[in-house]
N, C-alpha and C. Protein backbone atom coordinates (compact mmCIF):
# COMPACT_ATOMS: atom_id res chain seq x y z
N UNK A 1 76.08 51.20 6.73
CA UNK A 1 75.38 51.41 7.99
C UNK A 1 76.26 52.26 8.91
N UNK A 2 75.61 53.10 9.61
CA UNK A 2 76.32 54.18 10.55
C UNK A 2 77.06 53.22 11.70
N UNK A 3 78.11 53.51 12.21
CA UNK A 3 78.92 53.07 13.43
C UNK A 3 78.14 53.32 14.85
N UNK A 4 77.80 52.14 15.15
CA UNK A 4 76.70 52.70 16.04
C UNK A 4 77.02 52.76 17.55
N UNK A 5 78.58 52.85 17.64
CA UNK A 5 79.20 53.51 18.68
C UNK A 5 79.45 54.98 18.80
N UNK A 6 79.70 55.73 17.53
CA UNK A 6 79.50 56.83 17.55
C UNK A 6 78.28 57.96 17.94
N UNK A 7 78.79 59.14 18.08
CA UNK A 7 77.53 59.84 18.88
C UNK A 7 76.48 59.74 17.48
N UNK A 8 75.21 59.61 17.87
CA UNK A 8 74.43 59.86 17.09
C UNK A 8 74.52 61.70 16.32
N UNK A 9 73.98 61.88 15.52
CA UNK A 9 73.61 62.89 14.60
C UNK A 9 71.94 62.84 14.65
N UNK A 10 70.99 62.35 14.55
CA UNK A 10 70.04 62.21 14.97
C UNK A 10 69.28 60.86 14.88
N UNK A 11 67.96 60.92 15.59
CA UNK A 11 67.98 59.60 16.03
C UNK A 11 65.93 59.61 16.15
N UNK A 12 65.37 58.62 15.45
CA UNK A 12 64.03 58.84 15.28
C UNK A 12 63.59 57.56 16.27
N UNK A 13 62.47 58.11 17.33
CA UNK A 13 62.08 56.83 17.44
C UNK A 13 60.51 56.96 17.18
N UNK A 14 60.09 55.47 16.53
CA UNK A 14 58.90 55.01 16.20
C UNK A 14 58.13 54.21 17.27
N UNK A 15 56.84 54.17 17.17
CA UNK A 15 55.96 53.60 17.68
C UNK A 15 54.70 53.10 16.57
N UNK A 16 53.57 53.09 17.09
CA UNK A 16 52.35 52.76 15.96
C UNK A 16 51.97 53.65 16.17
N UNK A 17 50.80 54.72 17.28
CA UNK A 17 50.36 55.72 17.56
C UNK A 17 51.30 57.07 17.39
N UNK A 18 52.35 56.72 18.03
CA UNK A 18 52.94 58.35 18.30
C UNK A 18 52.50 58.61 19.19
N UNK A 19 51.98 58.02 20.09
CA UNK A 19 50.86 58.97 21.22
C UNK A 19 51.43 59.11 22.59
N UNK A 20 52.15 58.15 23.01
CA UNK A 20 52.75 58.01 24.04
C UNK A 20 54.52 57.88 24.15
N UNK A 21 54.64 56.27 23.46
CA UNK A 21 55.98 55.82 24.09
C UNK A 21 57.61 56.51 23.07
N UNK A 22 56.43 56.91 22.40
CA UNK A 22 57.86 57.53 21.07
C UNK A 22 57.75 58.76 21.74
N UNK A 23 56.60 59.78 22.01
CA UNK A 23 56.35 61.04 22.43
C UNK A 23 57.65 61.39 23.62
N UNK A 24 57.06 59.90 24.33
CA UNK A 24 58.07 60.72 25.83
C UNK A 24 59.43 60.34 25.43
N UNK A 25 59.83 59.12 24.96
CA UNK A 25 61.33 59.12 24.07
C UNK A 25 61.92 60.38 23.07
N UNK A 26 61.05 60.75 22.61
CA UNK A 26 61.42 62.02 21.84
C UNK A 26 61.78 63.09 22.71
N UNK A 27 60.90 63.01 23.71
CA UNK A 27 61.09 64.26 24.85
C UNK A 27 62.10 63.83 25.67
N UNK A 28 62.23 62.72 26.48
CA UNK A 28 63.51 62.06 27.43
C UNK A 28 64.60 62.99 26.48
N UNK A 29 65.19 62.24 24.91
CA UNK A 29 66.27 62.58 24.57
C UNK A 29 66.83 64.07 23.94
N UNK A 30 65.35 64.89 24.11
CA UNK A 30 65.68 66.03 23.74
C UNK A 30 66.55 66.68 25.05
N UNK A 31 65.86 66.47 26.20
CA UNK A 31 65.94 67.19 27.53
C UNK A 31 67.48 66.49 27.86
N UNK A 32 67.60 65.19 27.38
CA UNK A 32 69.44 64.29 27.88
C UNK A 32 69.98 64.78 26.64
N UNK A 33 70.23 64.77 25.37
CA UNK A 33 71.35 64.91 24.16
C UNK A 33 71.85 66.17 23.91
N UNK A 34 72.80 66.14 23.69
CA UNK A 34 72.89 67.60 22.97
C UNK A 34 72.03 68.09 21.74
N UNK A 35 72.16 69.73 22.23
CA UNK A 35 71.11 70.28 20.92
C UNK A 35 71.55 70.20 19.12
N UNK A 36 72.37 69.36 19.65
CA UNK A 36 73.32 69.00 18.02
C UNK A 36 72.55 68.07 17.19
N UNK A 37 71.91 67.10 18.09
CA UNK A 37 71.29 66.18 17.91
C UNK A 37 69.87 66.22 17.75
N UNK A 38 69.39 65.86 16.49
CA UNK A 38 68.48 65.86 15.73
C UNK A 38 67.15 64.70 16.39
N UNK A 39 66.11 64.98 16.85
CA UNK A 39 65.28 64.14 17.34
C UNK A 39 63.50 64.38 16.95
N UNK A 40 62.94 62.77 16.94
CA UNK A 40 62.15 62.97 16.47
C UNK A 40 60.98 61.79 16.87
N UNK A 41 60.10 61.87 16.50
CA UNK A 41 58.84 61.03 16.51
C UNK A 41 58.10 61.18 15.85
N UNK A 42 57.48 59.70 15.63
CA UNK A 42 56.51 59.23 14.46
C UNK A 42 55.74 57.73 14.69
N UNK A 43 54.62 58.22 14.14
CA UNK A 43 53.89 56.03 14.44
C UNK A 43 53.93 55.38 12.76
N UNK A 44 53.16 54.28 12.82
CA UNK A 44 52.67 54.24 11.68
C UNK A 44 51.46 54.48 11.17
N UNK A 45 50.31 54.46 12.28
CA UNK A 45 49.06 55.33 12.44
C UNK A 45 48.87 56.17 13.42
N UNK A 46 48.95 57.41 13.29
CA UNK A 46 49.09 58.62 14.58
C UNK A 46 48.05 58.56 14.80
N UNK A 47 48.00 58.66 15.89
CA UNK A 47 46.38 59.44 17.28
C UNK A 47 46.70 60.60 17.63
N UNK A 48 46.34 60.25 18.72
CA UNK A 48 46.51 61.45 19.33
C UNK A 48 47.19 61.76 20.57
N UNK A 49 48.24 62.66 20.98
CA UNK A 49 48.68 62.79 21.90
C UNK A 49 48.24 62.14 23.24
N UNK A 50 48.68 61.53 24.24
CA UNK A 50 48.09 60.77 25.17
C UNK A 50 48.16 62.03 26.49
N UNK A 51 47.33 62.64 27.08
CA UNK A 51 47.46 63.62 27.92
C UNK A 51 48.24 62.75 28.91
N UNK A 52 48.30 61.60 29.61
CA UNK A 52 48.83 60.89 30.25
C UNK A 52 50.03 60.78 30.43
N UNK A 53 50.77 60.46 28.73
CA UNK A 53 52.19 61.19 28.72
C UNK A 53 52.62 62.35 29.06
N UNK A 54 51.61 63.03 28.86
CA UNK A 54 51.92 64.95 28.78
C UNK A 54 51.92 64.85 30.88
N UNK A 55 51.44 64.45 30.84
CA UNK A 55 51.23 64.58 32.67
C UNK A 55 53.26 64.01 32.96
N UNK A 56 52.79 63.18 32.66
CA UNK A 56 53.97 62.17 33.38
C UNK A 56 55.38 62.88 33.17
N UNK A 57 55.26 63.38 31.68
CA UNK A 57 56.64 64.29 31.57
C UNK A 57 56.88 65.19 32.34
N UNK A 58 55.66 66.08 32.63
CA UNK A 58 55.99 67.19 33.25
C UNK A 58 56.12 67.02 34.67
N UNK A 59 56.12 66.03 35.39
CA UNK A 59 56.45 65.40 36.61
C UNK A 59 57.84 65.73 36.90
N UNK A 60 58.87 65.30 35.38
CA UNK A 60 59.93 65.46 35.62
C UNK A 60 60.44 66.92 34.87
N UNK A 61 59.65 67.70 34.58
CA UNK A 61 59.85 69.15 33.79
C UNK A 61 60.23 69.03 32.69
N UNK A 62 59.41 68.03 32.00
CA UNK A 62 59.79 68.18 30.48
C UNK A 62 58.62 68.20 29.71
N UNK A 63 58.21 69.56 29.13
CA UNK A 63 56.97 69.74 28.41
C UNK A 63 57.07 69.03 27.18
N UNK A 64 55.57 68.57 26.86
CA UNK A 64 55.75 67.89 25.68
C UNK A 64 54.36 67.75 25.24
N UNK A 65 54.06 68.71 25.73
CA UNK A 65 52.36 69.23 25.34
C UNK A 65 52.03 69.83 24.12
N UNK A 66 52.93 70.39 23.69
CA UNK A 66 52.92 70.83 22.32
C UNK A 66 53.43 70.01 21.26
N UNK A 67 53.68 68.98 21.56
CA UNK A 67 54.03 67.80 20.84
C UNK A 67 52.44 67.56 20.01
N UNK A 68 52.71 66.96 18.62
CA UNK A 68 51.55 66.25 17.81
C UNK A 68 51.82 64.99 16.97
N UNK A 69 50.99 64.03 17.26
CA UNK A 69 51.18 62.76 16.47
C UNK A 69 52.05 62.95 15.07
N UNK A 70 52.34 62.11 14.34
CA UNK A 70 52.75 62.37 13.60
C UNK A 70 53.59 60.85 12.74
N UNK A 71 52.70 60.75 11.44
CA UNK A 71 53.18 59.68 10.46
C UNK A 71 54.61 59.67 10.12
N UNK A 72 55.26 58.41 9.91
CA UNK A 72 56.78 59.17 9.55
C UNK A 72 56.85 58.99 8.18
N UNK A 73 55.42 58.76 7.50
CA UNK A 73 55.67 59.21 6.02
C UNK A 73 55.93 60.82 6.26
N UNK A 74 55.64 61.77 7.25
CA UNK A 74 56.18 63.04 7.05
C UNK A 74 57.59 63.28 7.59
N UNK A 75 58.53 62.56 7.86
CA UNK A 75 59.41 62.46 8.22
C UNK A 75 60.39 62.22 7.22
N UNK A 76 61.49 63.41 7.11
CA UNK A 76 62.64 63.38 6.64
C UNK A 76 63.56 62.20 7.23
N UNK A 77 63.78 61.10 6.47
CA UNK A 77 64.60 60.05 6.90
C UNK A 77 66.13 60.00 6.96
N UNK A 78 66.54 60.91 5.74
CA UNK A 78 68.12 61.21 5.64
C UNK A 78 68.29 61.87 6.78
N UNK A 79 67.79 62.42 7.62
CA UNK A 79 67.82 63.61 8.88
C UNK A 79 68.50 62.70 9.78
N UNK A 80 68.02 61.29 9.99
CA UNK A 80 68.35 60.36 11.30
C UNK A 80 69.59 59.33 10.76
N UNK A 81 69.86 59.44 11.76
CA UNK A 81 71.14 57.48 11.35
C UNK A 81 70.96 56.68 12.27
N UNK A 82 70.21 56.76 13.46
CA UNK A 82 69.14 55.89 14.38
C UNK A 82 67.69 56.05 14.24
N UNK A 83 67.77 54.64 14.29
CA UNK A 83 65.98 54.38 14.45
C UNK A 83 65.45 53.49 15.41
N UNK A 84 64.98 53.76 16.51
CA UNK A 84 64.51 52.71 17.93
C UNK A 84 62.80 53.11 17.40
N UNK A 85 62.89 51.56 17.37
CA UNK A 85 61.46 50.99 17.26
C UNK A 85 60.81 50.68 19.04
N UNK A 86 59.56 51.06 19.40
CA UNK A 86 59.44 50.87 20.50
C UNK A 86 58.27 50.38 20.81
N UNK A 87 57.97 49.16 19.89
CA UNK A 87 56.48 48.81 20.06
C UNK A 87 56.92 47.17 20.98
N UNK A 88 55.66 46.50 21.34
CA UNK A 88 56.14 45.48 21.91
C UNK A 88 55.14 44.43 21.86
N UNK A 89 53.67 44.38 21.74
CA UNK A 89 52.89 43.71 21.33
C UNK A 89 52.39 43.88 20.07
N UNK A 90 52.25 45.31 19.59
CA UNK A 90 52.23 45.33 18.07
C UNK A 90 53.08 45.01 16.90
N UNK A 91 52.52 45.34 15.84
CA UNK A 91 53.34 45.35 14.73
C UNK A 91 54.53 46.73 14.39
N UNK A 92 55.58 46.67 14.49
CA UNK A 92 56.17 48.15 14.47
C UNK A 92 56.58 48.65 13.08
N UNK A 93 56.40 50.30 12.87
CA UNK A 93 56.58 50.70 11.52
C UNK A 93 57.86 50.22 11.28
N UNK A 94 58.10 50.50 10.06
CA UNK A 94 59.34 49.84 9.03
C UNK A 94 60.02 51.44 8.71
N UNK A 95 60.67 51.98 8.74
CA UNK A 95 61.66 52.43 7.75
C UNK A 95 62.76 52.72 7.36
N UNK A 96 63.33 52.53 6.00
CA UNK A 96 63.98 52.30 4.77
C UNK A 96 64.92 53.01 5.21
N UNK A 97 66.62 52.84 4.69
CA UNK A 97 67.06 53.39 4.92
C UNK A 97 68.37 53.10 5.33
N UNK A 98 69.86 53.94 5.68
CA UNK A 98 70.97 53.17 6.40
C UNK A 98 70.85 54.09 7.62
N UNK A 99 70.41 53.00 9.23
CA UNK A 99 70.05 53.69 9.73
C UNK A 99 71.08 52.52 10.81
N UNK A 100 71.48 52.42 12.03
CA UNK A 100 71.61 51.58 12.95
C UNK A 100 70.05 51.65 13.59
N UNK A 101 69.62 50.56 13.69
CA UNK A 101 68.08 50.03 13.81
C UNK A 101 68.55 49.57 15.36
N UNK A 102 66.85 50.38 16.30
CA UNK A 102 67.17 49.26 17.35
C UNK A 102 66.08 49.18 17.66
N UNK A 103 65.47 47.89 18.31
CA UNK A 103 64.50 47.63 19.14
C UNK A 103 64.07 47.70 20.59
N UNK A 104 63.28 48.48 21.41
CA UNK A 104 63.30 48.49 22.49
C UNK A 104 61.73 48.01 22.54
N UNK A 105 61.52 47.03 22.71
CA UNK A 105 59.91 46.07 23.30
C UNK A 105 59.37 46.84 24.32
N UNK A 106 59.11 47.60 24.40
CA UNK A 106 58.02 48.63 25.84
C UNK A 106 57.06 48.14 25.42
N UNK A 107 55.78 48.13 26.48
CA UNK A 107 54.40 47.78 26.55
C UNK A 107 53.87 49.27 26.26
N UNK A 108 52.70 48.96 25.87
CA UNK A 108 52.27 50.89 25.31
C UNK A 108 51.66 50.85 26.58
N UNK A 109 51.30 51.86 27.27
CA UNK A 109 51.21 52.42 28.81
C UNK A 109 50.01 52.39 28.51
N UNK A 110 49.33 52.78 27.18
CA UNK A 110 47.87 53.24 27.21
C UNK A 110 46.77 52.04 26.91
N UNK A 111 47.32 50.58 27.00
CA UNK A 111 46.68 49.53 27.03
C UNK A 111 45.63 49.25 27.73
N UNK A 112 44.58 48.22 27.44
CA UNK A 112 43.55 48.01 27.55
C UNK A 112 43.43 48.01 29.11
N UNK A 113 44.52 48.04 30.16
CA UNK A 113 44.04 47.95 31.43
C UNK A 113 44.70 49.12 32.30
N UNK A 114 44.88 50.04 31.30
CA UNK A 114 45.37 51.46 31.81
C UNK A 114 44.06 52.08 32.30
N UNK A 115 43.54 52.60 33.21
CA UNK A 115 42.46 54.04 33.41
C UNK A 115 42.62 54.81 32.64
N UNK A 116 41.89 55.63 33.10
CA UNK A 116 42.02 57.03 32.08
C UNK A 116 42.87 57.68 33.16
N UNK A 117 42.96 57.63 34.47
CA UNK A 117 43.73 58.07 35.41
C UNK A 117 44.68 57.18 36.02
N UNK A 118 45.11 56.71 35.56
CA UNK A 118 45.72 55.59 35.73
C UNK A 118 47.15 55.99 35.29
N UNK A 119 48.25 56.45 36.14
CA UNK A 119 49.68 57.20 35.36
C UNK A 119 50.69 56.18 35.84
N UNK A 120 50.61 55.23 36.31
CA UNK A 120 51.34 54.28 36.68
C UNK A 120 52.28 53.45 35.48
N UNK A 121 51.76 52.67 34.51
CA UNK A 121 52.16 52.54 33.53
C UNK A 121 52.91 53.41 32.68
N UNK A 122 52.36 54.95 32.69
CA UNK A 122 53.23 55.67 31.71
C UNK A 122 54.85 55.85 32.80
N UNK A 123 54.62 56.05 33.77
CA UNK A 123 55.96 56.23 34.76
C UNK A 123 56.32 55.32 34.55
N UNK A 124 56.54 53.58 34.58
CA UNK A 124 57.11 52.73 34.16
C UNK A 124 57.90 52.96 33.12
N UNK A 125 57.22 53.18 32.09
CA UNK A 125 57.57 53.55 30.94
C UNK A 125 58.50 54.59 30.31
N UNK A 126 58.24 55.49 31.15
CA UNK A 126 59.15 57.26 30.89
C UNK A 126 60.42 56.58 31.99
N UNK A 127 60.39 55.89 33.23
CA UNK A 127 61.76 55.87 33.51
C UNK A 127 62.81 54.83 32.98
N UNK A 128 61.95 53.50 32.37
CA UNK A 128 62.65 53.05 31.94
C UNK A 128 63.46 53.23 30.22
N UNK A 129 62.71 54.30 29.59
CA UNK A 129 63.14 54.89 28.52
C UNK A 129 63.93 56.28 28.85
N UNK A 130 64.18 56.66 29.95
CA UNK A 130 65.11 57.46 30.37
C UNK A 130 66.37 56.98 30.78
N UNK A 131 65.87 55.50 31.50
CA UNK A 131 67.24 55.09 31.27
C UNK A 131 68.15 54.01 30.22
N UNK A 132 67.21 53.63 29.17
CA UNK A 132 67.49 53.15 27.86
C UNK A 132 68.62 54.33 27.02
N UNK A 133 68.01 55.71 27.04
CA UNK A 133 67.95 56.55 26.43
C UNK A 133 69.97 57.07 26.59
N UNK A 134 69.75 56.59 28.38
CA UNK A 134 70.93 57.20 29.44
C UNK A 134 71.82 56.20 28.72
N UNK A 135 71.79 55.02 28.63
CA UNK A 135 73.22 54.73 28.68
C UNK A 135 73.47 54.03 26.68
N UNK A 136 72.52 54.39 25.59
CA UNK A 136 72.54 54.19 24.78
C UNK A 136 73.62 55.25 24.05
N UNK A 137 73.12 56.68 24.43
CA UNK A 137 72.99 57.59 23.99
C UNK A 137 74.05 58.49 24.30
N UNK A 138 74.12 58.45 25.16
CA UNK A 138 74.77 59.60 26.52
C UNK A 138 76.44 59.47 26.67
């Protein structure tokens, strides 16, 4: 298992969708890590991008609109030596591997009592995975 004090080399985080809470984690740590560092996202059943996220990032100038769901059966796994799981009422994907594994329990923003305009939840969410991200990582 990787030393998981050391700087990461890259670092995947999962969700179930992909749609939101991995999206803006993928984006938080692109915009904080160095470009050395390999980053990524994946669910275990992708949707679809949550425009909600896409809003909320760009609040803080980080595009992520061109971002697309994405299974991490398409995901190169040797690529990462972290894996943050970030589901919290669901079931979270699994994968294989020598990875330092971590769990971060977030609520998915896009839950049953989100609006469709409703960006409150995803800001919860993007700052407190900005600052997960800050002192994990950084």
């Amino acid at each position: 298992m990787p030393d998981s004090k050391s700087k990461p080399r890259g670092i995947l985080f999962l969700c179930v969708a992909n749609a939101a809470r991995s999206q803006m984690a993928e984006g938080l740590a692109r915009a904080l890590l160095p470009e050395t560092v390999r980053i990524a996202s994946a669910g275990s059943s992708p949707g679809q991008l949550d425009p909600r996220a896409v809003a909320v990032m760009a609040e803080q100038g980080i595009d992520i609109q061109h971002h697309h769901s994405k299974s991490v059966d398409e995901i190169r796994l040797a690529d990462f030596d972290q894996v943050v799981t970030l589901c919290a009422d669901e079931v979270c994907p699994v994968a294989m591997g020598d990875f330092t594994r971590r769990h971060w329990p977030f609520p998915d923003p896009a839950g049953d009592r989100a609006g469709p305009d409703d960006l409150a939840p995803f800001r919860a969410v993007r700052d407190a995975l900005r600052e997960r991200i800050s002192e994990t990582f950084a």
